[in-house]
Protein backbone atom coordinates (compact mmCIF):
# COMPACT_ATOMS: atom_id res chain seq x y z
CA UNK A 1 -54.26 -69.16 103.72
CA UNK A 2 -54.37 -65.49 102.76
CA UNK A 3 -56.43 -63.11 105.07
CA UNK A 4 -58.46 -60.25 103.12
CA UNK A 5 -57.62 -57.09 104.78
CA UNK A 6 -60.37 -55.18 105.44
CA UNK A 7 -59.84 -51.66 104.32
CA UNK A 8 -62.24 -49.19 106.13
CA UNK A 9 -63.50 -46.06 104.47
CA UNK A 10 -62.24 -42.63 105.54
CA UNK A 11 -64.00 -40.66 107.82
CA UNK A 12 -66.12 -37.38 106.48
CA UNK A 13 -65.62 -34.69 109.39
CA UNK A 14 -68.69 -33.26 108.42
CA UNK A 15 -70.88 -36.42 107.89
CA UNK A 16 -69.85 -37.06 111.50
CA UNK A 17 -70.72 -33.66 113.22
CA UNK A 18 -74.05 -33.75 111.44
CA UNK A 19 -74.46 -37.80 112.35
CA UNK A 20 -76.03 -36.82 115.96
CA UNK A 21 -78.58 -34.92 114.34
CA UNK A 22 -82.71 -35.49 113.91
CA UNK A 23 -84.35 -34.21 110.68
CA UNK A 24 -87.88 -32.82 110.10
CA UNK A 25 -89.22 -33.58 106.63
CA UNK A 26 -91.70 -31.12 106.85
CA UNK A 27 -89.53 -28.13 107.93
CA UNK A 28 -86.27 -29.37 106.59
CA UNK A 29 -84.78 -28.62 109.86
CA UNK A 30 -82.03 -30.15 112.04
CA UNK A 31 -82.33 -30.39 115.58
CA UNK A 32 -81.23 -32.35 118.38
CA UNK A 33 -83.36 -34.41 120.79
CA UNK A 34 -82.63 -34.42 125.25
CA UNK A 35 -84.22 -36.73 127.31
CA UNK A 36 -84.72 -35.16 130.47
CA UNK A 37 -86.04 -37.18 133.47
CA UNK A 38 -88.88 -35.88 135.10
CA UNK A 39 -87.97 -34.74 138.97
CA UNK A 40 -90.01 -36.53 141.05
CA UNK A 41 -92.96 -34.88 143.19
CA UNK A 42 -90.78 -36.15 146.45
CA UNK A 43 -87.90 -34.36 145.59
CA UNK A 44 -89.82 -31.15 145.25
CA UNK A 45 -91.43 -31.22 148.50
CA UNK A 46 -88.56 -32.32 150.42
CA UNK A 47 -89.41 -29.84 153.85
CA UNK A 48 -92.13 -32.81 154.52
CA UNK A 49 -89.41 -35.59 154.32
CA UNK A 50 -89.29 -37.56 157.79
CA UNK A 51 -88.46 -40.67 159.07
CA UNK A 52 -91.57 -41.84 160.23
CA UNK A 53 -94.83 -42.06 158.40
CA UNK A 54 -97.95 -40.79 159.78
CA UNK A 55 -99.73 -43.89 159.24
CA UNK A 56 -97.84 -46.17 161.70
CA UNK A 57 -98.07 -43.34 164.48
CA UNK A 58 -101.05 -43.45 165.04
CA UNK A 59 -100.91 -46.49 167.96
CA UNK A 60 -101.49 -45.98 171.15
CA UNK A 61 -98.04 -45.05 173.37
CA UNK A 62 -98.81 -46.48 176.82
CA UNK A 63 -100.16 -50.05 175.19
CA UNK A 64 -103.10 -49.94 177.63
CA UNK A 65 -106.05 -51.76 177.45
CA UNK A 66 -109.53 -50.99 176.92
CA UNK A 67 -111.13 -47.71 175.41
CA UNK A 68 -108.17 -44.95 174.88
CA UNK A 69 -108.50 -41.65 176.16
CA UNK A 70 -109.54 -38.57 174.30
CA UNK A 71 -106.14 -36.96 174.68
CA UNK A 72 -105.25 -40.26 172.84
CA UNK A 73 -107.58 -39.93 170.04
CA UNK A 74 -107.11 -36.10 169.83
CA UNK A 75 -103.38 -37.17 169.22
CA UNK A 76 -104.23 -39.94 167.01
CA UNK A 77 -106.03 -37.03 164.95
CA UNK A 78 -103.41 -34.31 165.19
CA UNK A 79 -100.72 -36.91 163.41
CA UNK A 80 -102.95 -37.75 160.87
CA UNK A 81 -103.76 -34.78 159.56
CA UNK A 82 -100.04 -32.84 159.91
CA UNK A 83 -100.77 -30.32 156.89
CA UNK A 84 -103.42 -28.85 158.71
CA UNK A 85 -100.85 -27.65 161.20
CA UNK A 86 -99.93 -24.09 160.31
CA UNK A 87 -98.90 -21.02 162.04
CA UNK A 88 -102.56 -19.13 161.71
CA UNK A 89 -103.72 -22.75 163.32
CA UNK A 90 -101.27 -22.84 165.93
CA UNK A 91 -100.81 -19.23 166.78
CA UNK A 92 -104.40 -19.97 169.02
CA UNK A 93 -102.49 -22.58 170.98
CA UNK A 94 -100.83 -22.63 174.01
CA UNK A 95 -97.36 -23.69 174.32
CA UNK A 96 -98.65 -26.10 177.46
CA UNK A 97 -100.63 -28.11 174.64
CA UNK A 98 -98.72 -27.21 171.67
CA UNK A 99 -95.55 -28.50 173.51
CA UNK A 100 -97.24 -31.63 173.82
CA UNK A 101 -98.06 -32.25 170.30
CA UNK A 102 -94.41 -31.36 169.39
CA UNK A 103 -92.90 -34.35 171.81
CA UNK A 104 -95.74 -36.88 170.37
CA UNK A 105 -94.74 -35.83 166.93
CA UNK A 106 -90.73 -36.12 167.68
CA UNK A 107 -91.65 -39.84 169.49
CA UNK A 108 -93.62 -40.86 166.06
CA UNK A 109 -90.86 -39.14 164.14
CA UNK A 110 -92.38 -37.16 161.71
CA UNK A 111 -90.88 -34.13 162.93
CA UNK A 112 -89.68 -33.00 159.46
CA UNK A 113 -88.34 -29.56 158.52
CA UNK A 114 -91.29 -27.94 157.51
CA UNK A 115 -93.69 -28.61 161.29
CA UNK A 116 -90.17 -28.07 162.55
CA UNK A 117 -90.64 -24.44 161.30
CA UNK A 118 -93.91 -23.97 161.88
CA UNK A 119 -93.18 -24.54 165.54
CA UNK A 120 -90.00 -22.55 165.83
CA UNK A 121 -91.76 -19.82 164.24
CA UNK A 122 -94.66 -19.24 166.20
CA UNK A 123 -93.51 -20.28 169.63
CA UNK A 124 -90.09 -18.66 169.26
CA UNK A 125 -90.58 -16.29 172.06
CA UNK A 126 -90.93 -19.10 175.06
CA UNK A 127 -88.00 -19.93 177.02
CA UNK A 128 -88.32 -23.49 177.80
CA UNK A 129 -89.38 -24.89 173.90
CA UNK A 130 -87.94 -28.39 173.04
CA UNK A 131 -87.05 -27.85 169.65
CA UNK A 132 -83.99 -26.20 169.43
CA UNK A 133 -81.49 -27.99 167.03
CA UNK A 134 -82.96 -29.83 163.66
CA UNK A 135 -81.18 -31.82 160.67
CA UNK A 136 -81.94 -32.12 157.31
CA UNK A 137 -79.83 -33.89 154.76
CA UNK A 138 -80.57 -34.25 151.16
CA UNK A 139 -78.30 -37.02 149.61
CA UNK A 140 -78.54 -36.40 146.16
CA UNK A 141 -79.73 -32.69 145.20
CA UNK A 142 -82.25 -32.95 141.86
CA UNK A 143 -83.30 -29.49 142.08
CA UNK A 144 -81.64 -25.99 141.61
CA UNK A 145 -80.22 -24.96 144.55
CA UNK A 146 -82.43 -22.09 145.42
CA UNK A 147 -85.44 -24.76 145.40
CA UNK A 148 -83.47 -25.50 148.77
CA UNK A 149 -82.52 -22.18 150.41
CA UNK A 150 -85.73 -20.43 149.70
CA UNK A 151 -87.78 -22.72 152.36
CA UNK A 152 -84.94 -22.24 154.83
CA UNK A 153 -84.84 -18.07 155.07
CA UNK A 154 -86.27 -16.30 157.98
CA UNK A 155 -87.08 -13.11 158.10
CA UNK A 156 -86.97 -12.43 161.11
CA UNK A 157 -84.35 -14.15 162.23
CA UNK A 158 -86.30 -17.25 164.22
CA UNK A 159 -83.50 -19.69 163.86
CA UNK A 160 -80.06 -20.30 162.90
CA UNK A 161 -79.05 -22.17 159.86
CA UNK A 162 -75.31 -23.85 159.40
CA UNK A 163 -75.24 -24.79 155.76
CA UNK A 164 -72.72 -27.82 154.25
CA UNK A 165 -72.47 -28.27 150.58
CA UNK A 166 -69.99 -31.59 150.12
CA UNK A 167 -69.30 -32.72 146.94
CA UNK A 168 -71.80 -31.17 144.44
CA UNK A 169 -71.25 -28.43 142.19
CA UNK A 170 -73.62 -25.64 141.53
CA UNK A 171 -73.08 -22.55 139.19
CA UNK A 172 -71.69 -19.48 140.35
CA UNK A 173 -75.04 -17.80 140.20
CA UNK A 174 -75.90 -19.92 142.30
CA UNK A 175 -73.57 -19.76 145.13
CA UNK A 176 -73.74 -15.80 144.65
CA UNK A 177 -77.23 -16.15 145.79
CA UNK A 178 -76.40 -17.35 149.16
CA UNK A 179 -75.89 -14.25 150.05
CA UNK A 180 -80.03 -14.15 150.37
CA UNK A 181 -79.71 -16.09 153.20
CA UNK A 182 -80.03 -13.97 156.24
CA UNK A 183 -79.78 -15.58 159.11
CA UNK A 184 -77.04 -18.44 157.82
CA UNK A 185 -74.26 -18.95 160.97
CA UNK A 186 -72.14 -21.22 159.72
CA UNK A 187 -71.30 -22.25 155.85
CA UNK A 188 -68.96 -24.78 154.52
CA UNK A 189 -68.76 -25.66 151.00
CA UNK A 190 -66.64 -28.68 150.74
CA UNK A 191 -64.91 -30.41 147.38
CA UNK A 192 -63.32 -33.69 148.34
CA UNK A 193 -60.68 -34.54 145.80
CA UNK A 194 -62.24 -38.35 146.48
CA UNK A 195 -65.33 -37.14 144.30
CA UNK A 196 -64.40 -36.85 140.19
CA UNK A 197 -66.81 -34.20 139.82
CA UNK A 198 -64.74 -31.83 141.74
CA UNK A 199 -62.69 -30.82 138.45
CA UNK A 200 -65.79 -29.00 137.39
CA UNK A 201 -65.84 -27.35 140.40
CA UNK A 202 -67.05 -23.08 140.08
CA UNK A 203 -65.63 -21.95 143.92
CA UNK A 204 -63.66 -19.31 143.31
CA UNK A 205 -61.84 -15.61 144.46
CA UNK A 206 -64.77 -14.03 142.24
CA UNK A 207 -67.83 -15.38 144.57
CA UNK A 208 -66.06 -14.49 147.70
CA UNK A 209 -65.70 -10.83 146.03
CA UNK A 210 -69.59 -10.94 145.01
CA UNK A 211 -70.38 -11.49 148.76
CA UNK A 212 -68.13 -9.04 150.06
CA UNK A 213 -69.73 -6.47 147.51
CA UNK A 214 -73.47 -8.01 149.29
CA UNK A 215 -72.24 -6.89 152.52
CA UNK A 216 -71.19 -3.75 152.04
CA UNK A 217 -74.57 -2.84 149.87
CA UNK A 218 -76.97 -5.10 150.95
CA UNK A 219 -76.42 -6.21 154.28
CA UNK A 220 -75.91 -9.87 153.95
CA UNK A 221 -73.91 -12.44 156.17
CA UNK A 222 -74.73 -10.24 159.30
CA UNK A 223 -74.41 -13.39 161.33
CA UNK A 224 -72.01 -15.77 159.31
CA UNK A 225 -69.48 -16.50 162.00
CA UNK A 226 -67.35 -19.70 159.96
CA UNK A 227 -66.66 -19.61 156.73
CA UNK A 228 -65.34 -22.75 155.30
CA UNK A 229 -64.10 -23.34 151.62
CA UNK A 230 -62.05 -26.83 151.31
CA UNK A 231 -60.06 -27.83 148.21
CA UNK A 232 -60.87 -25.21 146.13
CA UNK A 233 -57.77 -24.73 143.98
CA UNK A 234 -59.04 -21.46 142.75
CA UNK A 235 -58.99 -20.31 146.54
CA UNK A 236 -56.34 -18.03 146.87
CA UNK A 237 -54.61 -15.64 149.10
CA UNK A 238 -56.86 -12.79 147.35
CA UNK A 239 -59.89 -13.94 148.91
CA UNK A 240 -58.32 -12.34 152.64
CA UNK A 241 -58.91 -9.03 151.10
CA UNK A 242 -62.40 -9.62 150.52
CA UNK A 243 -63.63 -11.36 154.02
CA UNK A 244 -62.76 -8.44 156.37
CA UNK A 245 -66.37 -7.06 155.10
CA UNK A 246 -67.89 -9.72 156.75
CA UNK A 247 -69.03 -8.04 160.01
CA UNK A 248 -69.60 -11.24 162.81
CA UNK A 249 -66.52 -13.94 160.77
CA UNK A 250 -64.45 -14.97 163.13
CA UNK A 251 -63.56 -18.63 161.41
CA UNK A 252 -62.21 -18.88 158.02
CA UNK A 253 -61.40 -22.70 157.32
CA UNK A 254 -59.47 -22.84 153.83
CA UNK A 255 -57.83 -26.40 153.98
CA UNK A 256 -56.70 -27.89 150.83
CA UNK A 257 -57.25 -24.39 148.86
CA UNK A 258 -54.20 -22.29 146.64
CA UNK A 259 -53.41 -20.65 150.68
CA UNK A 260 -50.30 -21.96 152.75
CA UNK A 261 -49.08 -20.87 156.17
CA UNK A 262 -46.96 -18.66 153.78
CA UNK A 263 -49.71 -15.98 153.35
CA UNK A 264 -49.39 -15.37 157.13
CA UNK A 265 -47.93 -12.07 156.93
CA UNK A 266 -50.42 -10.83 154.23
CA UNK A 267 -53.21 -11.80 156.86
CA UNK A 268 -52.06 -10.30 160.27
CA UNK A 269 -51.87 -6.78 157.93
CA UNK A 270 -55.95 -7.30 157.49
CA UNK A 271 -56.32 -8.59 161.30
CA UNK A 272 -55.86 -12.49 160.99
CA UNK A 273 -54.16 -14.73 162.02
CA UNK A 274 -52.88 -17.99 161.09
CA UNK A 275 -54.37 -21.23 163.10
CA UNK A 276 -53.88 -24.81 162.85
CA UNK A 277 -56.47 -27.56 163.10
CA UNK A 278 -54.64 -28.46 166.81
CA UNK A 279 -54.63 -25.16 168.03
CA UNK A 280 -58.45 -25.06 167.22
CA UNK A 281 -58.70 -28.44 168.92
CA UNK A 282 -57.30 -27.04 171.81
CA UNK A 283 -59.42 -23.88 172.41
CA UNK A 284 -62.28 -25.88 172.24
CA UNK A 285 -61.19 -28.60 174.86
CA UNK A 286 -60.66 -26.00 177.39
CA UNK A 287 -64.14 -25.00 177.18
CA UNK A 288 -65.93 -27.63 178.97
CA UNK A 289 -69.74 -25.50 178.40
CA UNK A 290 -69.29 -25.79 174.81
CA UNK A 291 -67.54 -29.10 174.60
CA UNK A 292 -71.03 -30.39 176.07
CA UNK A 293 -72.92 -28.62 173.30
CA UNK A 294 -70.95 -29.96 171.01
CA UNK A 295 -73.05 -31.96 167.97
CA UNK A 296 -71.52 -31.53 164.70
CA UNK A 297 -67.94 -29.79 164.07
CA UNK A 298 -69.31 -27.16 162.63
CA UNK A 299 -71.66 -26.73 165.89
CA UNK A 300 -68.63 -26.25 167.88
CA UNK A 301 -66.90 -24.28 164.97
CA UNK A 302 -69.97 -21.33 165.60
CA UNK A 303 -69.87 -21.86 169.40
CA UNK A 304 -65.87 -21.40 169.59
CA UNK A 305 -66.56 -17.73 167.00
CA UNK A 306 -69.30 -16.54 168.92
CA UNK A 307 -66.49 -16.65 171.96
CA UNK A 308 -64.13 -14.91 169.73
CA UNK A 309 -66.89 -11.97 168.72
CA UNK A 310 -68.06 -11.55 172.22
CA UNK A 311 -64.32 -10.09 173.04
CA UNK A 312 -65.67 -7.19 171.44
CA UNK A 313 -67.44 -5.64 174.29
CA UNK A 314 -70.26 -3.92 171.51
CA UNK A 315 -71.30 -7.26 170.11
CA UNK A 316 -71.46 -9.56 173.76
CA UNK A 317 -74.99 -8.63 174.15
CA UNK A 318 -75.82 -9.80 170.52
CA UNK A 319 -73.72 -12.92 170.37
CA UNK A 320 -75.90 -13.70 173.38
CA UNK A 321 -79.05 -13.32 172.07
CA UNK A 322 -77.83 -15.10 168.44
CA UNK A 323 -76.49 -18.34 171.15
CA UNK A 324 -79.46 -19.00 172.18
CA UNK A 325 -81.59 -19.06 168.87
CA UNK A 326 -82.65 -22.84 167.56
CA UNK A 327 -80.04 -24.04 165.19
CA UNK A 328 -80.97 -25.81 161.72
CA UNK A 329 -78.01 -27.66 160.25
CA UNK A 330 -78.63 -28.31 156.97
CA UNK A 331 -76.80 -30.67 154.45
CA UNK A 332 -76.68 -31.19 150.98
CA UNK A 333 -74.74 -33.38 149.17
CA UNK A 334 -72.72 -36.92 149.80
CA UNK A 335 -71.78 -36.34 153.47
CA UNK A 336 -68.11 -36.31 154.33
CA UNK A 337 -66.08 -37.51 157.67
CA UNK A 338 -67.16 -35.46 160.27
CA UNK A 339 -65.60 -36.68 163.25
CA UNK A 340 -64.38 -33.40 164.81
CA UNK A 341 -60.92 -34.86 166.40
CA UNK A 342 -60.07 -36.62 162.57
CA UNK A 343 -61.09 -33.23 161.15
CA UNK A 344 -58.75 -31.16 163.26
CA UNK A 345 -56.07 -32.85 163.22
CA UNK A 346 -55.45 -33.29 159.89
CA UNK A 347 -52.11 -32.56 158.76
CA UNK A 348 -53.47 -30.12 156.26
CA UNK A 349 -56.05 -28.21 158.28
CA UNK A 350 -55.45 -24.72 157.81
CA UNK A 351 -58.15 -21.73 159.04
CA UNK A 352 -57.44 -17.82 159.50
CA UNK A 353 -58.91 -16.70 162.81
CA UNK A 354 -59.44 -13.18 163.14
CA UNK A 355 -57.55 -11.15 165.96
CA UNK A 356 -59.33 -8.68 168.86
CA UNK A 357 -60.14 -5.02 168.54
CA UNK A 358 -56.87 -4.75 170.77
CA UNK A 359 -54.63 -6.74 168.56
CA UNK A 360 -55.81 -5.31 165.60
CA UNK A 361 -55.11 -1.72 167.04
CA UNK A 362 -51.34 -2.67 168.48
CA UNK A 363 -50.53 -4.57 165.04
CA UNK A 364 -51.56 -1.34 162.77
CA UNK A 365 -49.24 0.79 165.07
CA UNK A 366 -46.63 -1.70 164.88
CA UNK A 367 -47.05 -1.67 161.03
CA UNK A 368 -46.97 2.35 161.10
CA UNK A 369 -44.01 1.67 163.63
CA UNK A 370 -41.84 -0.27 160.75
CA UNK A 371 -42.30 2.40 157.91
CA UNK A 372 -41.15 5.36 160.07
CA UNK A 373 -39.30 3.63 162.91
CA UNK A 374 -35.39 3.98 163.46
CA UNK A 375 -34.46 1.46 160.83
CA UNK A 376 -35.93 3.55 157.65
CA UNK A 377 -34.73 6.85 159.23
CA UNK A 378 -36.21 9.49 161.26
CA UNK A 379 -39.94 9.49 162.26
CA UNK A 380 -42.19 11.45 160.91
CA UNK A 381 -43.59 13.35 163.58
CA UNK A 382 -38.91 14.89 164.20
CA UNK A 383 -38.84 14.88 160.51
CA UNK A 384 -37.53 18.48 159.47
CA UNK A 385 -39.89 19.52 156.11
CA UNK A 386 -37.96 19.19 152.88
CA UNK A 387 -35.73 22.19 151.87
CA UNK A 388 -36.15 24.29 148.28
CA UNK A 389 -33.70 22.95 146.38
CA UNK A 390 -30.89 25.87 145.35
CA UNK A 391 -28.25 26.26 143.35
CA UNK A 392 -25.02 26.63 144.32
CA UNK A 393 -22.98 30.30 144.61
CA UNK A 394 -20.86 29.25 141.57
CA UNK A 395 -23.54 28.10 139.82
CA UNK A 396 -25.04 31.65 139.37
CA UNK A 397 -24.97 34.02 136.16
CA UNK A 398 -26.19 36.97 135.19
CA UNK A 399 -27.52 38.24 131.98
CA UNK A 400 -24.30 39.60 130.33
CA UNK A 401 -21.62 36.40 131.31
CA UNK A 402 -25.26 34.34 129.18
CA UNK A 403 -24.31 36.38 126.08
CA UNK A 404 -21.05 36.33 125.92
CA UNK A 405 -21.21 32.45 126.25
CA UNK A 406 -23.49 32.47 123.11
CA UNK A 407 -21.00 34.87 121.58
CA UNK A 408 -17.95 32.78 121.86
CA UNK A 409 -19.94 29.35 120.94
């Protein structure tokens, strides 16, 4: 039997870019048509997310019989009705009582970032407040970016935000904009090559540059200790010029980026040096107060910088005052491995740390020492000055032995 071959028509290039398209029969136009999912009303007003729900906190705590006390009902009424709590509410309550309502709403958990902020905010000024560290983790980001850093600004600086962006990409606008973010500590923007969107990925020299130029005009990153930019291939050695602007980094974590141990000698002429995940380890084991404050990596990354910046005798006092500031650690994205000791001792951890005033000082004379030392001559300051160049004796003519050279030519 005989098959019938099947021979298929060829393909009109333009029939096929124009296939795609809708048409209007009254306008005669072509257009395309986007479905675009709503974002959902959750997902807009994520500062109220928390893990409990106020419905369900409103039993009793001690399980005691009989008629409950008014403090009981009072509290009963407080969690019901959260979004009346705001600062002009709570500004007219004590800390005695307003502490109170903060450790009933942390035991019914519904402590979410936005009371969390309320309370920092207005009780910021008493020593012995309870609320001093605060996460917040948004899985999958649905919203522009600055739907998420605008909530978490203050101005004043009330609190302390560490920032992690794993494994999402934003636009380069975007990430410029961080810049807006006052009174960020710690920031690590992280592309694990285990996540496919990272080939899309907009971290590059050019933000770091846009940040430095913030600094220097606008006053930004005043209190960004760590900077931390993993597997960024557009990373390179380039971006050291840029971060000596940054007036409190002390940390600057570039693992898996277009930097090697290689650029070493570039970064001890801008006043780094090069550190290794162990070495980092290290430091931070043999300080015992911070190892017990120690929460998150990039906790004890800020902790172990504010050390280094308070060898500057001029900024102790404010590295002090910054310490003891409540500390929001804020995540967004797929969260990645944070065990500290996995982290650190990763074959290809790689950070610049940046050296003392009196480093800094001994390795610029040290450079000065190499251009003008014994081994490229004499030094400047026994240096005779340069001579007029002459000409020799028999080298001079006057006007008469000139002509009769033209004569005889």
């Amino acid at each position: 039997m005989s098959k019938s071959l099947r021979i298929r028509a060829p393909i009109d290039p333009i029939a096929a870019e124009y296939a795609s398209l809708k048409y209007d029969e009254d306008s005669g136009n072509l257009y395309t048509e986007t479905y675009a999912k709503p974002t959902s009303a959750s997902a807009l007003h994520w500062t109220w997310k928390a893990r409990g729900k106020s419905g369900s906190a409103a039993g009793r705590q001690d399980g005691a019989k009989g008629a409950p006390s008014l403090e009981s009902l009072a509290m009963k009424c407080v969690l019901e009705n959260l979004s009346g709590i705001t600062m002009d509410v709570l500004r007219w309550v004590p800390w005695r009582i307003g502490e109170r309502i903060w450790k009933e709403i942390v035991r019914a958990q519904l402590d979410s970032f936005h009371i969390w902020r309320v309370f920092v905010t207005v009780y910021h000024e008493e020593e012995e407040m309870t609320f001093t560290y605060h996460r917040q983790s948004i899985i999958r980001p649905c919203i522009p970016l600055a739907g998420y850093i605008t909530p978490i600004v203050s101005e004043p600086c009330y609190w302390i935000t560490h920032l992690t962006i794993s494994n999402v990409i934003f636009s380069r606008t975007e990430l410029v904009n961080l810049s807006k973010l006052v009174n960020i500590g710690a920031l690590d923007i992280l592309a694990s090559p285990r996540y496919p969107q990272t080939s899309l990925d907009t971290m590059e020299d050019g933000i770091v540059r846009a940040w430095s130029r913030a600094t220097r005009e606008e006053g930004a990153f005043s209190k960004l200790r760590v900077l931390m930019l993993r597997y960024h291939t557009e990373i390179t050695p380039r971006s050291l010029e840029y971060i000596n602007s940054f007036p409190s980094l002390m940390l600057y974590n570039v693992t898996g980026c277009s930097i090697t141990a290689k650029s070493e000698d570039k970064a001890h002429k801008l006043g780094w040096t090069c550190e290794t995940g162990k070495d980092l380890l290290e430091a931070l084991q043999r300080d015992k107060e911070m190892a017990r404050s120690w929460d998150l990596p990039i906790h004890a990354y800020f902790r172990r910088a504010g050390a280094l910046e308070a060898l500057d005798q001029s900024k102790a006092k404010t590295v002090e005052c910054i310490d003891k500031l409540p500390v929001l650690n804020f995540r967004i994205g797929p969260n990645a491995s944070e065990d500290l000791f996995t982290n650190l001792l990763s074959s290809d951890m790689l950070f610049f740390q940046r050296l003392p005033p009196d480093e800094i000082d001994a390795a610029s004379e040290g450079e000065a020492g190499k251009k003008c030392g014994p081994g490229n001559g004499r030094s400047s300051s026994s240096s005779p000055p340069l001579k007029r160049r002459k000409l020799r004796v028999s080298k001079h003519k006057n006007f008469e032995e000139l002509l009769k050279e033209f004569g005889s030519m």
